[in-house]
Protein backbone atom coordinates (compact mmCIF):
# COMPACT_ATOMS: atom_id res chain seq x y z
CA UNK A 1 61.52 147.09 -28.51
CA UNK A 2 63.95 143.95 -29.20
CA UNK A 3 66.73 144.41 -31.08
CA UNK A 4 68.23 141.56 -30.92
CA UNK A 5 67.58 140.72 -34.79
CA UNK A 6 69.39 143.62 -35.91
CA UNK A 7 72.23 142.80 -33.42
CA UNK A 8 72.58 139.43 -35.08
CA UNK A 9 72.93 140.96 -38.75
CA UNK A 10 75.68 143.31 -37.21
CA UNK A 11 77.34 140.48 -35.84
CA UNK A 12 76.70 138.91 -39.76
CA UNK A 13 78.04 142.22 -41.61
CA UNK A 14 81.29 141.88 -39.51
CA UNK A 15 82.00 138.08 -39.44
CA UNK A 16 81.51 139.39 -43.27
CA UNK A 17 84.32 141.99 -43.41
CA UNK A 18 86.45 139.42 -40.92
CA UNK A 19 86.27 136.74 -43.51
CA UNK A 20 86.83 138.64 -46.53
CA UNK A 21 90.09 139.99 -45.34
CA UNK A 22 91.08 136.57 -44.48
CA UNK A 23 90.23 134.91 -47.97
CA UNK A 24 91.77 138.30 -49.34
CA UNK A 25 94.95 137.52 -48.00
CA UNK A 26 94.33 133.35 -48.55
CA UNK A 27 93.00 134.07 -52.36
CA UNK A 28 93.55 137.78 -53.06
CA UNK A 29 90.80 140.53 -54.38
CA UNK A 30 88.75 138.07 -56.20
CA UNK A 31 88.58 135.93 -53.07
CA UNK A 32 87.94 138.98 -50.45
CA UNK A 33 85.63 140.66 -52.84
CA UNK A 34 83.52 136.96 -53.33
CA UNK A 35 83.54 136.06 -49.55
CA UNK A 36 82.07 139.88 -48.65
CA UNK A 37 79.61 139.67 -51.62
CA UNK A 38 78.56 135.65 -49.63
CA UNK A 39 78.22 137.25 -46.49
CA UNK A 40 76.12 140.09 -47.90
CA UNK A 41 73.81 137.50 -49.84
CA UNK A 42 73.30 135.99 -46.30
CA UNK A 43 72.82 139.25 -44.22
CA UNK A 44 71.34 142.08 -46.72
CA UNK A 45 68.45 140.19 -46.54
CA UNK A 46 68.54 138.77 -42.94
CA UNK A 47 68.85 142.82 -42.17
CA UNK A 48 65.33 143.45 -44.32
CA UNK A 49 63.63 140.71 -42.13
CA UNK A 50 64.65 141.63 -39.56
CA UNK A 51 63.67 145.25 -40.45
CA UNK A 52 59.84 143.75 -41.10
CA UNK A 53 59.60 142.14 -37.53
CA UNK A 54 61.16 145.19 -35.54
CA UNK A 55 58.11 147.14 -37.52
CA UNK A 56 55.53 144.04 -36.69
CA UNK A 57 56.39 143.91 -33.41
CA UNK A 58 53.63 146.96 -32.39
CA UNK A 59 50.84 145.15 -33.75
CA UNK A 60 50.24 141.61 -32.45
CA UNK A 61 47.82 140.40 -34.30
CA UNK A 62 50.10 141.28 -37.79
CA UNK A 63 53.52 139.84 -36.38
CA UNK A 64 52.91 135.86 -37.31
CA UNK A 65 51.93 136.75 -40.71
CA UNK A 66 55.20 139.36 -40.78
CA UNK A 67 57.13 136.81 -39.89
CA UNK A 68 56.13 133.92 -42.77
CA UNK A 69 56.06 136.70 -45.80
CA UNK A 70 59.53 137.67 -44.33
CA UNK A 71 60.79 134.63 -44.38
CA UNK A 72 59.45 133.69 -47.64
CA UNK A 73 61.16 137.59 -48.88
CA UNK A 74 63.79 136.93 -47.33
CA UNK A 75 64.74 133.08 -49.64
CA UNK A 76 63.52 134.29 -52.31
CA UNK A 77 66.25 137.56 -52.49
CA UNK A 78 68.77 135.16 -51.27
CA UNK A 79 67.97 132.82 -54.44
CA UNK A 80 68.07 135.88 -56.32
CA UNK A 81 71.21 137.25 -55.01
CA UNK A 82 72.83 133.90 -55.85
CA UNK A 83 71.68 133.96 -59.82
CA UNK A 84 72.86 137.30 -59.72
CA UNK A 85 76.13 136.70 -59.07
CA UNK A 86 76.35 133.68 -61.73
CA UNK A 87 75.17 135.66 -64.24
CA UNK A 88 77.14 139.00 -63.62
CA UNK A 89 79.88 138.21 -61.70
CA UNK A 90 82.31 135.78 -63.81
CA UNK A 91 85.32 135.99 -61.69
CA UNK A 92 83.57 134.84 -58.13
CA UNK A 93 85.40 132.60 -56.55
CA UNK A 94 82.66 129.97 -55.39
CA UNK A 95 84.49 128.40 -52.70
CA UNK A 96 85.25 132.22 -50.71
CA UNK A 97 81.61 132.85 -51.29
CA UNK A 98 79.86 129.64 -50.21
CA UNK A 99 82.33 128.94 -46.92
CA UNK A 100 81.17 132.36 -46.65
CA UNK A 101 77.75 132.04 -46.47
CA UNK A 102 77.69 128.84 -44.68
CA UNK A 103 79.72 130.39 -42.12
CA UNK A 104 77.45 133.84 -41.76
CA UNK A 105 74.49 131.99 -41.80
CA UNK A 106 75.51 129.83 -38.80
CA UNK A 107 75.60 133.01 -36.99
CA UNK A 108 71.65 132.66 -36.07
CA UNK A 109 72.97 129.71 -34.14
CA UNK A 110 75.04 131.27 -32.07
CA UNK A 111 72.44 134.59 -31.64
CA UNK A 112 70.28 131.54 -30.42
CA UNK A 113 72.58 130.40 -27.76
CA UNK A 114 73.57 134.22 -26.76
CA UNK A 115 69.57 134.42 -26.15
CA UNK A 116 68.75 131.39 -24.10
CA UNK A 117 71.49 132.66 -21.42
């Protein structure tokens, strides 16, 4: 079984926690608690995907199709997540959250580069 999808939303939950505490001490509790909630919007749903193909991965035939209504799950609750937090959470501090994001997201990259060793 690979696990190497689930290792690359660990390493997305703690570049996460790293980066709150950071804009924490940068911006204080609205900027921590902003740049956890950006990581989360990038790897709660990176961790569901990657839930779907670890379960796909038994049946062959099933695993392309996993993959693209994954995907598709997986922007869609990201979208989601985003209008959530505009609508409920008034004190976000956008620039935590999207540096945030940008930064977790960018962690596929380098779970890319770990693989092709």
């Amino acid at each position: 079984m690979n696990t190497a999808p689930l290792r690359v939303v660990a390493w997305q939950a703690g570049l996460s926690v790293l980066l709150a505490v950071g804009w924490g001490l940068l911006r204080g509790g609205p900027g921590a608690a902003s740049a956890f909630i950006g990581g989360a919007i990038c790897f709660v749903p990176s961790g569901l995907f990657a839930l779907r193909l670890l379960l796909a991965q038994s049946r062959q035939d099933g695993y392309v199709f996993a993959f693209f209504v994954g995907e598709a799950i997986k922007i869609l609750l990201s979208i989601a997540l985003f209008a959530g937090v505009a609508v409920y959470y008034k004190n976000a501090d956008w620039l935590a959250l999207i540096v945030t994001y940008i930064a977790v997201l960018q962690v596929y990259v380098f779970g890319l580069l770990m693989a092709s060793r």
